[in-house]
Protein backbone atom coordinates (compact mmCIF):
# COMPACT_ATOMS: atom_id res chain seq x y z
CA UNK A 1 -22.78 29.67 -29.53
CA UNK A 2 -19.90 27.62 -30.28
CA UNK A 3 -18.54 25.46 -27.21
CA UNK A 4 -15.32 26.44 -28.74
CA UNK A 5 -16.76 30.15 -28.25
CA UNK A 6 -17.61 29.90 -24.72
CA UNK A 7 -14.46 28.19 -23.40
CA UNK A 8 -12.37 31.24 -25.08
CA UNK A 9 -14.89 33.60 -23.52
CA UNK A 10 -14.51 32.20 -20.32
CA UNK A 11 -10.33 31.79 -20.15
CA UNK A 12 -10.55 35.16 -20.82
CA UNK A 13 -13.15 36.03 -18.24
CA UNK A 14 -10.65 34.04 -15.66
CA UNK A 15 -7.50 36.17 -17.10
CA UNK A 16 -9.34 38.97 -16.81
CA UNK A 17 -9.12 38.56 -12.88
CA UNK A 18 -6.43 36.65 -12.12
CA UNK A 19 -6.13 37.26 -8.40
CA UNK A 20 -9.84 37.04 -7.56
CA UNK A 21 -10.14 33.88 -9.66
CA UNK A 22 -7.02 32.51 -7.40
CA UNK A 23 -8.55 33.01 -4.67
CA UNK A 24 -11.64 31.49 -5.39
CA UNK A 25 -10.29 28.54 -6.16
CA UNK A 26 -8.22 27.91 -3.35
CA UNK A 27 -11.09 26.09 -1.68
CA UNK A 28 -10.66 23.56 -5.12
CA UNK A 29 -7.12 23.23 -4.94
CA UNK A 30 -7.01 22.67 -1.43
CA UNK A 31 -10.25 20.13 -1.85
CA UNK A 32 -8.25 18.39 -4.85
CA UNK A 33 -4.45 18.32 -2.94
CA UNK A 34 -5.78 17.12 0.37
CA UNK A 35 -8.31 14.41 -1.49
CA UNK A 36 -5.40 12.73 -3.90
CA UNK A 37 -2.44 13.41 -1.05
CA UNK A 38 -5.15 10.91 0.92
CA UNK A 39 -5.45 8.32 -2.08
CA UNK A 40 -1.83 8.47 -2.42
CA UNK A 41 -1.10 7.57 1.21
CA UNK A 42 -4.18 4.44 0.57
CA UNK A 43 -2.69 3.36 -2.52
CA UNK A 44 0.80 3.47 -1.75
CA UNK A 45 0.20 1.96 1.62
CA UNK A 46 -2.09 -1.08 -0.45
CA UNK A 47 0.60 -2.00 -2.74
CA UNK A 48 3.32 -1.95 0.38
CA UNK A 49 1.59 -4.40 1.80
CA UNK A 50 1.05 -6.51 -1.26
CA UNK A 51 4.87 -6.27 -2.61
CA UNK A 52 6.51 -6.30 1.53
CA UNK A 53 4.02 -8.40 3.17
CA UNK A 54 1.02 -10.50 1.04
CA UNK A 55 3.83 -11.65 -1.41
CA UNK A 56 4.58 -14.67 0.57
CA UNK A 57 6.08 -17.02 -2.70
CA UNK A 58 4.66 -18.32 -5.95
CA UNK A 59 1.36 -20.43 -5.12
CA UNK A 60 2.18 -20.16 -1.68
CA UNK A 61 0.31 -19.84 1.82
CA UNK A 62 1.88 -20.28 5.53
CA UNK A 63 0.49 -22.51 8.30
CA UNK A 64 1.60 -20.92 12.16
CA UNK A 65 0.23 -21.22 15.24
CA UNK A 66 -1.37 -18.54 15.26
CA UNK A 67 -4.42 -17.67 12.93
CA UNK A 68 -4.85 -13.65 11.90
CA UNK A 69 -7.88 -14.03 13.88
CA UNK A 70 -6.09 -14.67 16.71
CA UNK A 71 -4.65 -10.94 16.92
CA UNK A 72 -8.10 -9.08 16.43
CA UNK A 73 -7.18 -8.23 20.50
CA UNK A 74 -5.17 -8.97 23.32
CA UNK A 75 -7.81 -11.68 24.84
CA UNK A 76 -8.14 -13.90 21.62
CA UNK A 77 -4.33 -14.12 21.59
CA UNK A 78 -4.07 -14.77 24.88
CA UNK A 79 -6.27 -17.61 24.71
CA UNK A 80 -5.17 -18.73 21.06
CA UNK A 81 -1.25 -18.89 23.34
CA UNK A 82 -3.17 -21.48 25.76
CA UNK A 83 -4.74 -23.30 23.37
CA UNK A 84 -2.64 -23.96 20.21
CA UNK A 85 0.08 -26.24 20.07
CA UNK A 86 3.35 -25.58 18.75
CA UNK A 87 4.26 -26.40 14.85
CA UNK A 88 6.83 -29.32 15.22
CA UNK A 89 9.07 -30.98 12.72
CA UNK A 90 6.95 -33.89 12.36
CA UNK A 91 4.38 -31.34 11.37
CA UNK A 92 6.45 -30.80 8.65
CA UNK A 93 6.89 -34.17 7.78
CA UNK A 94 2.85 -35.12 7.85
CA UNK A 95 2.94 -31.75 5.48
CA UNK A 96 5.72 -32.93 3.28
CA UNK A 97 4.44 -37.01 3.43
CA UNK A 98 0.53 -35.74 2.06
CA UNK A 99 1.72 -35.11 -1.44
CA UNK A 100 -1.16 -34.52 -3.61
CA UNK A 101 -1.88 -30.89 -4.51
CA UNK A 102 1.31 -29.98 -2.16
CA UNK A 103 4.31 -29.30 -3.55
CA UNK A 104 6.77 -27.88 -1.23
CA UNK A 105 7.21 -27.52 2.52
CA UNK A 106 9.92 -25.48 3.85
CA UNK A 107 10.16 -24.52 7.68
CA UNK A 108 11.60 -21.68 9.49
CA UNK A 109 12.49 -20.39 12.87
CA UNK A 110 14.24 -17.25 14.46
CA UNK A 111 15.77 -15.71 17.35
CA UNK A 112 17.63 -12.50 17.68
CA UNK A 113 21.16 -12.76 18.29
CA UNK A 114 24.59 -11.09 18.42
CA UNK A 115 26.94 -11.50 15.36
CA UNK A 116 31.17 -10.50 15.91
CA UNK A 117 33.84 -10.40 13.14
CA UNK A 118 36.96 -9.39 14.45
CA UNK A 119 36.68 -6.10 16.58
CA UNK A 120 32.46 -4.85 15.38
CA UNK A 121 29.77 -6.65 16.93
CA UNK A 122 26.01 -6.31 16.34
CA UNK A 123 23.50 -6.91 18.34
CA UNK A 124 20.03 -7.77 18.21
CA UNK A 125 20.29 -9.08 14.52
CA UNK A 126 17.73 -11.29 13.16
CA UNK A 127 18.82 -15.15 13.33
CA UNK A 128 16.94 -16.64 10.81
CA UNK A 129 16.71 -20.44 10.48
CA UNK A 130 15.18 -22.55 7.82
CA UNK A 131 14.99 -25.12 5.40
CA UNK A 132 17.30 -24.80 2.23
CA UNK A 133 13.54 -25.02 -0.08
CA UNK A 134 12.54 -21.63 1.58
CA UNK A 135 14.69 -19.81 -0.92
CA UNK A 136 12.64 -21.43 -3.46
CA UNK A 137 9.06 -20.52 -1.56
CA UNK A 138 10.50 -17.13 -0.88
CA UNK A 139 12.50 -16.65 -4.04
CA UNK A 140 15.69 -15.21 -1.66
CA UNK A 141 18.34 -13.91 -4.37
CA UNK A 142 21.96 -13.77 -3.29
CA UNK A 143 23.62 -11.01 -4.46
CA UNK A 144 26.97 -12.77 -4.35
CA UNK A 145 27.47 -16.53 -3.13
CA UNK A 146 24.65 -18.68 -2.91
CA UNK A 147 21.67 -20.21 -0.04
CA UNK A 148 22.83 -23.24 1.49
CA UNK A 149 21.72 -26.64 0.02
CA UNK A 150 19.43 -29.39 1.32
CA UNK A 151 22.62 -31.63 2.47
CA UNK A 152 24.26 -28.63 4.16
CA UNK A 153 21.01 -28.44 6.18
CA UNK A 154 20.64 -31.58 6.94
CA UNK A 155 24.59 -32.35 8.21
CA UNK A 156 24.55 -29.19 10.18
CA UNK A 157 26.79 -27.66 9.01
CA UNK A 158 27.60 -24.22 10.20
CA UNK A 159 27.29 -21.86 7.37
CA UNK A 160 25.22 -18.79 7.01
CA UNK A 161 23.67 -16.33 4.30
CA UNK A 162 23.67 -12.69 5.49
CA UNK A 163 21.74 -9.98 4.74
CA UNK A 164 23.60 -7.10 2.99
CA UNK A 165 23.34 -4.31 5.90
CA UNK A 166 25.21 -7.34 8.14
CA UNK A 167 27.87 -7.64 5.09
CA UNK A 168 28.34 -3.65 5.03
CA UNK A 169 29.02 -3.54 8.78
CA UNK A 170 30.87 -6.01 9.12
CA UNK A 171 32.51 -5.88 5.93
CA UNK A 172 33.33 -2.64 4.88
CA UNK A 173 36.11 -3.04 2.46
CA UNK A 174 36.76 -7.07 2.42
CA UNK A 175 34.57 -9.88 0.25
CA UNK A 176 32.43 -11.52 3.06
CA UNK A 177 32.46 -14.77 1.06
CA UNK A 178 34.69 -17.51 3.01
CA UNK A 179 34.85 -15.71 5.68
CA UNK A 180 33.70 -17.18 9.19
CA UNK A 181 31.73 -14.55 11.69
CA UNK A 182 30.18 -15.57 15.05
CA UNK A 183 26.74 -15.82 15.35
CA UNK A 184 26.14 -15.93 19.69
CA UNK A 185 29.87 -17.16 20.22
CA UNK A 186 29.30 -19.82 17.43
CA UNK A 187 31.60 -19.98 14.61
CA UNK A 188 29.62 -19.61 10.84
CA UNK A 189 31.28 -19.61 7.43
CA UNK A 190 29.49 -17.23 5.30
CA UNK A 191 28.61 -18.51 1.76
CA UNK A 192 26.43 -15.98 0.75
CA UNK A 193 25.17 -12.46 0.82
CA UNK A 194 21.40 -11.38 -0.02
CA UNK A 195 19.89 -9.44 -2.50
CA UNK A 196 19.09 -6.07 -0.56
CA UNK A 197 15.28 -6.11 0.39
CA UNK A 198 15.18 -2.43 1.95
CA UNK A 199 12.66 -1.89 4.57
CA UNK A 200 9.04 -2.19 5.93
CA UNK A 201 7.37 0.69 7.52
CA UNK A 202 11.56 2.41 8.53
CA UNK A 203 12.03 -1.60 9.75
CA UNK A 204 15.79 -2.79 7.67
CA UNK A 205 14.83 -6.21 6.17
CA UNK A 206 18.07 -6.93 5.22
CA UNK A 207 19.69 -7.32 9.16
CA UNK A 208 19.88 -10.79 9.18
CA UNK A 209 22.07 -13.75 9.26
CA UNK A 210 20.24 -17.05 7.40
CA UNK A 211 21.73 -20.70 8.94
CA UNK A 212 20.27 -24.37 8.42
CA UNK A 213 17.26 -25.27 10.47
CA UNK A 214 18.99 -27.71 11.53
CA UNK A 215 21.81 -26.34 12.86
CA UNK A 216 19.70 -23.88 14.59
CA UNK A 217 17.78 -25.93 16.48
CA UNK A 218 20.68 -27.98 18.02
CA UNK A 219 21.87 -24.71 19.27
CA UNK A 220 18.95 -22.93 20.16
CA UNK A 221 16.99 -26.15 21.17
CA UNK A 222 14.02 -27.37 19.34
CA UNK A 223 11.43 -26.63 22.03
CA UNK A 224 9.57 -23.73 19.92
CA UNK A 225 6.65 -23.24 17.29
CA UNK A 226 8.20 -23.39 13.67
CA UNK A 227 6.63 -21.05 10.56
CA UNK A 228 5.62 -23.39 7.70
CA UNK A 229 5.72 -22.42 3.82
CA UNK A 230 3.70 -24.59 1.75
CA UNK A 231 3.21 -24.18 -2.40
CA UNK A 232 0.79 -25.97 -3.87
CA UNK A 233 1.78 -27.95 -7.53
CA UNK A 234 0.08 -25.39 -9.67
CA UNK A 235 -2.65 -22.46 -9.17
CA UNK A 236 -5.06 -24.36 -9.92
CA UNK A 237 -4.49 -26.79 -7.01
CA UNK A 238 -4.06 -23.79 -4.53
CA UNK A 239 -7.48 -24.00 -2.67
CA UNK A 240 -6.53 -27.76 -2.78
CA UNK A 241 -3.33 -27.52 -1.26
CA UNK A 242 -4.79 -25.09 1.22
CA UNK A 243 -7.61 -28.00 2.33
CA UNK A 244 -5.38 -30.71 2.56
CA UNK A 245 -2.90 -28.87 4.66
CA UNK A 246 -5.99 -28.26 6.71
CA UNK A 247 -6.75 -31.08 7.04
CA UNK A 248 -3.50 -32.98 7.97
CA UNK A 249 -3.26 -30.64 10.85
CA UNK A 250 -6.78 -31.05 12.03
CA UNK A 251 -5.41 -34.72 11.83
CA UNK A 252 -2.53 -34.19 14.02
CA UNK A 253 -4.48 -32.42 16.39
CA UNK A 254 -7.46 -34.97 16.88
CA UNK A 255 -9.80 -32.24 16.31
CA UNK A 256 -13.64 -33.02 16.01
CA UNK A 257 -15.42 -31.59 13.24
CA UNK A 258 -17.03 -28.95 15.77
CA UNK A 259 -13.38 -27.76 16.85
CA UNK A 260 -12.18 -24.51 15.87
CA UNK A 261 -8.83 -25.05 14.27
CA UNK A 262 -5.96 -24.56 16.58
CA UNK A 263 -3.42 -22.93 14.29
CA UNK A 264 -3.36 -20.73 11.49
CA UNK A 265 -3.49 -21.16 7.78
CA UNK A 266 -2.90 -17.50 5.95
CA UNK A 267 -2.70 -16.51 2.33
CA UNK A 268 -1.92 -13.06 0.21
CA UNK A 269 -5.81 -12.97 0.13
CA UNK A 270 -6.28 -13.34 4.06
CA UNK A 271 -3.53 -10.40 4.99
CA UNK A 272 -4.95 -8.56 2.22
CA UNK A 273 -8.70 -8.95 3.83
CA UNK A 274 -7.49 -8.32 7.29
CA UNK A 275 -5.82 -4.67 6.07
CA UNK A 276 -9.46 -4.03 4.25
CA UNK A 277 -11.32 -4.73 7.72
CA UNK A 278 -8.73 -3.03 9.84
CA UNK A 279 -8.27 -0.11 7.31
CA UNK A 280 -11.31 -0.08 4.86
CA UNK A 281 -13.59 2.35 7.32
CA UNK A 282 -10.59 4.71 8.38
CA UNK A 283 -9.73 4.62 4.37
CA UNK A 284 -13.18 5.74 3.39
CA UNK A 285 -13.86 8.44 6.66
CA UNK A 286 -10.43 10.05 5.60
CA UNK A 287 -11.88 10.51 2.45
CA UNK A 288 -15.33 11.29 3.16
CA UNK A 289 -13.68 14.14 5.47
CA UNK A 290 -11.41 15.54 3.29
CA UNK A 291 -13.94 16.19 0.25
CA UNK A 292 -16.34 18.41 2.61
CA UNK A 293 -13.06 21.12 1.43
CA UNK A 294 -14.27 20.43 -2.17
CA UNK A 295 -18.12 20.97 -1.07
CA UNK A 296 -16.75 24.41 0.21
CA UNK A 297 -14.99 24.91 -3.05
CA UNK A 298 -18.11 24.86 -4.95
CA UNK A 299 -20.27 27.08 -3.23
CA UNK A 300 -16.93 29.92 -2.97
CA UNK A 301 -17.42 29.31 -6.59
CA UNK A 302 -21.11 29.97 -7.27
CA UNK A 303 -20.79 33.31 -4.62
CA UNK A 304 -17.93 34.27 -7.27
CA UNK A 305 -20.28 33.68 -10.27
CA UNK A 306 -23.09 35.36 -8.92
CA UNK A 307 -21.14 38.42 -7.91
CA UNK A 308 -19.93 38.00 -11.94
CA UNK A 309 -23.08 38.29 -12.62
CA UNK A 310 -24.36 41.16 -11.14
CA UNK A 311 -20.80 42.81 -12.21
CA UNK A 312 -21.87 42.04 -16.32
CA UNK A 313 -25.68 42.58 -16.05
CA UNK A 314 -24.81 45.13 -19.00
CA UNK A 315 -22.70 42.63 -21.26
CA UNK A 316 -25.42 40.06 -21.02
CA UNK A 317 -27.88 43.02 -21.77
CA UNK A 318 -25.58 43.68 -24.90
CA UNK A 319 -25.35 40.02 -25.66
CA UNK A 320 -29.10 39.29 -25.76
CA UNK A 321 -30.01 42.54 -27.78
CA UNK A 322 -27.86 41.13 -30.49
CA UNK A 323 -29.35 37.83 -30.81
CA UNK A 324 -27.70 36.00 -28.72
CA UNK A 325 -30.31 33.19 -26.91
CA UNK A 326 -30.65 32.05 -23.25
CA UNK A 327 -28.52 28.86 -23.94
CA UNK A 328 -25.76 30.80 -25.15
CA UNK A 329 -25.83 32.73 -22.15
CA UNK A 330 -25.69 29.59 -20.08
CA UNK A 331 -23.00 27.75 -21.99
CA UNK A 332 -21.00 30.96 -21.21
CA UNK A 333 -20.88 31.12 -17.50
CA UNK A 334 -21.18 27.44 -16.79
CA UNK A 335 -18.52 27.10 -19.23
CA UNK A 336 -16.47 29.81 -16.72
CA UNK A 337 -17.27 28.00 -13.59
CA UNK A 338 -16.12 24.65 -14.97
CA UNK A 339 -12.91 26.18 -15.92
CA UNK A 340 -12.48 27.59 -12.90
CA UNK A 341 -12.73 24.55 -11.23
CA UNK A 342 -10.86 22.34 -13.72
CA UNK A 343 -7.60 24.65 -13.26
CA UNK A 344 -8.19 24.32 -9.27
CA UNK A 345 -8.15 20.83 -9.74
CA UNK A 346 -5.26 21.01 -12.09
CA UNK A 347 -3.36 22.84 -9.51
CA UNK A 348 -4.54 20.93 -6.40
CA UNK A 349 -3.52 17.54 -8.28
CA UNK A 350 0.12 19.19 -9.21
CA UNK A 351 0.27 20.14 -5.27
CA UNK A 352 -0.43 16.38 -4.43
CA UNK A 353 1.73 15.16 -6.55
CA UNK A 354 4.67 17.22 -4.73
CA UNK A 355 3.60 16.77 -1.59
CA UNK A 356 3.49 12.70 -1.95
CA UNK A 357 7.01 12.51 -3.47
CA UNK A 358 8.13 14.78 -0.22
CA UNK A 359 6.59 12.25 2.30
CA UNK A 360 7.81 9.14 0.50
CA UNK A 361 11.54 10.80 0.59
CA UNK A 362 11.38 12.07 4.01
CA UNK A 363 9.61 9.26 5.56
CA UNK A 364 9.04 5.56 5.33
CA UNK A 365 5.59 6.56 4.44
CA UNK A 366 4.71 4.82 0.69
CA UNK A 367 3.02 6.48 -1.82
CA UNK A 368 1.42 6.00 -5.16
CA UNK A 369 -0.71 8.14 -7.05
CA UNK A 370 -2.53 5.69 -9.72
CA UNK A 371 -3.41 7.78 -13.16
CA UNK A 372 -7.14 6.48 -12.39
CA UNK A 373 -7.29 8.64 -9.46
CA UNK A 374 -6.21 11.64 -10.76
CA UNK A 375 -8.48 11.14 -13.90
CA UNK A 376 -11.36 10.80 -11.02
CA UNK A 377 -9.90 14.07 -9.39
CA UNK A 378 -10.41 16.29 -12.28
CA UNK A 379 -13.83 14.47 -13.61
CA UNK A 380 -14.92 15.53 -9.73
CA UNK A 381 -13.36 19.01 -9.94
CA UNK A 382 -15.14 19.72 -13.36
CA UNK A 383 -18.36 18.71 -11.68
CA UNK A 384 -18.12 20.67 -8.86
CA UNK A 385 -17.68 23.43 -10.94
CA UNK A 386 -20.41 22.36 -13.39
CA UNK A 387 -22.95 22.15 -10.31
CA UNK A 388 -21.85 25.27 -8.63
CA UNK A 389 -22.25 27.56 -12.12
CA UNK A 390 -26.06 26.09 -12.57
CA UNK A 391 -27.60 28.45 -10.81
CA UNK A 392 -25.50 31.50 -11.78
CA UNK A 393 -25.94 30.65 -15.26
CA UNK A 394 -29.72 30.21 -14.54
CA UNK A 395 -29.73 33.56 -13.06
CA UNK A 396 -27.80 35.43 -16.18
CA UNK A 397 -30.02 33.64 -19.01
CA UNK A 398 -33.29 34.97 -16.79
CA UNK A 399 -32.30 38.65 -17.49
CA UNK A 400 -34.26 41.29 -18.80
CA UNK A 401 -32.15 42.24 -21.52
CA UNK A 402 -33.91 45.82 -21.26
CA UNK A 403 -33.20 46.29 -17.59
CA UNK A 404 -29.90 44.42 -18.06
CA UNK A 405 -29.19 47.16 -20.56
CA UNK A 406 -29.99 50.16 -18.15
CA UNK A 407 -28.00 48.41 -15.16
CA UNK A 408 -25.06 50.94 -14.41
């Protein structure tokens, strides 16, 4: 028999009983939707953190005071607070003075603040200070205006880039640009808005007012742990860049080879690591879990297909008394049991797809369903339907075609 033959035979086998074949696959499509709604959530939640939270700059890495390590629990940060020392400017300056495979070194700090123009106030808005460079390390866009410049940060002067959910509060209807708002009772000049960044996980990245370093820390004082950005001259020097910003603060710190470092060096690779360890076994249990729905699928499916069976014990009669050969009879029905599943999946993947776009709309929740995965999901549908009409078809090619012929 033609393979053409039997997958025409068994559409219309599957026409033929549309609401039984519906309901026997509702273990597939339920398998299918739950299984890719799952990789969705993984995937989309993956490439969150790589675009919102890995991408730290071009060839860059950060050196903090704290190492991921450090926040595996409550007692190792503890203990990391007692032991590390705070990143200094003259940190900076030992980074910046190395040269070598070290490029750039921009510094940050924050504090939340209140920020008034005219008659609105916010409150608790992100006061970010830093370096002019770090718009470079962290490729900031303005969206109108510009970042402040290297001699703005170093004469302290009191200017500020603000996020565009500050400008839209507190600028409804005027251009932002010259005006002067007060960040904490100080007066700023605003020089620049940002590009919007939109959110992390429902947080607003974009509530923030930018100011010099410099300016920061004569107001705020300069008794705090700075955030360090480092680039390295090329990728090729990264690892190098990485070990001899190591090493200068090993330096610093008059650590003995022995010593556990006492602050934190992380890259892309490192966050991207610690969401594997953290995530990686819940990732693969939520999986695991949610196929056992498929396993079910499969063996609603061969019940089905043995029921077919015994329903056309006098068709398969009729087919063998004609000539037709225990293969063909096989190629029939697993060729009906691997449709059946294949249009489960079909369904199930369509489901998914629905429900994924409905959770990334109505929730912060990510999502991203890779064409890879839903190639996978029908390949594993398709199997599952292959295995579960083995037997069936085993059964059917086995008959008597004498006895299938008296069958009533």
């Amino acid at each position: 028999m033609p393979f053409l033959e039997a997958l025409k035979l068994a559409v219309a086998a599957i026409l033929g009983h549309k609401l039984r074949s519906f309901l026997t696959l509702l273990g597939v499509i339920f398998g299918v939707a739950t299984v890719i709604v799952v990789v969705s959530l993984i995937e989309g939640f993956n490439a969150y953190v790589d675009e919102k939270i890995a991408d730290i700059g071009t060839n860059a890495f950060a050196v903090r005071k704290y190492s991921l390590d450090d926040f595996s629990s409550i007692e190792a940060l503890n203990a990391a607070r007692r032991r590390n020392k705070d990143i200094t400017l003259e940190d900076v300056d030992a980074l910046r003075s190395r040269g070598g495979a070290i490029r750039e070194v921009g510094a940050k700090a924050d504090a939340l603040g209140a920020v008034k123009y005219a008659a609105t106030t916010l409150f608790r808005v992100h006061i970010s200070a830093s370096t002019a460079n770090i718009a470079d390390i962290e490729r900031i866009e303005a969206q109108s205006g510009r970042y402040f410049n290297q001699t703005e940060d170093a004469s302290r002067k009191n200017v500020c880039f603000i996020g565009s959910d500050v400008a839209e509060k507190l600028f409804p209807v005027a251009d932002p640009l010259g005006q002067t708002i007060r960040v904490d009772g100080k007066a700023y000049q605003v020089i620049g808005v940002g590009k919007a960044l939109g959110s992390v996980f429902g947080q607003p990245r974009d509530m923030y007012v930018a100011v010099p370093l410099s300016t920061f820390l004569a107001t705020y004082g300069s008794r705090r742990s700075l955030a360090v950005s480092v680039t390295s001259a090329g990728p090729e020097n990264y690892q190098e860049a990485i070990d001899e910003a190591q090493a200068v603060m090993r330096t610093r710190r008059k650590l003995s080879p022995n010593e556990k470092d006492n602050f934190g060096i992380i890259t892309p690779k490192a966050i991207n690591e610690l969401r594997d360890k953290i995530f990686g076994t819940i990732q693969v249990a939520a999986i695991g879990v949610t196929s056992i729905s498929l396993v079910v699928g499969g063996i609603v499916i061969m019940n089905i297909m043995l029921v077919s069976v015994s329903e056309r014990t006098k068709e398969i009669g009729i087919r063998k008394s004609i000539g037709a050969r225990r293969s063909d009879i096989v190629k029939q029905f697993l060729a009906e049991s691997t449709m059946l599943s294949l249009f489960g999946g079909a369904i199930g993947i369509t489901i998914a797809y629905l429900l994924a776009k409905l959770v990334a709309v109505l929730t912060p929740v990510p999502t991203s369903l890779p064409l890879v995965a839903v190639t996978f999901a029908l390949l594993v549908s398709a199997s599952v339907g292959l295995i579960s009409g083995v037997y069936p078809a085993w059964r059917a090619a086995r008959l008597d075609p004498i006895e299938a012929l008296r069958a009533e």
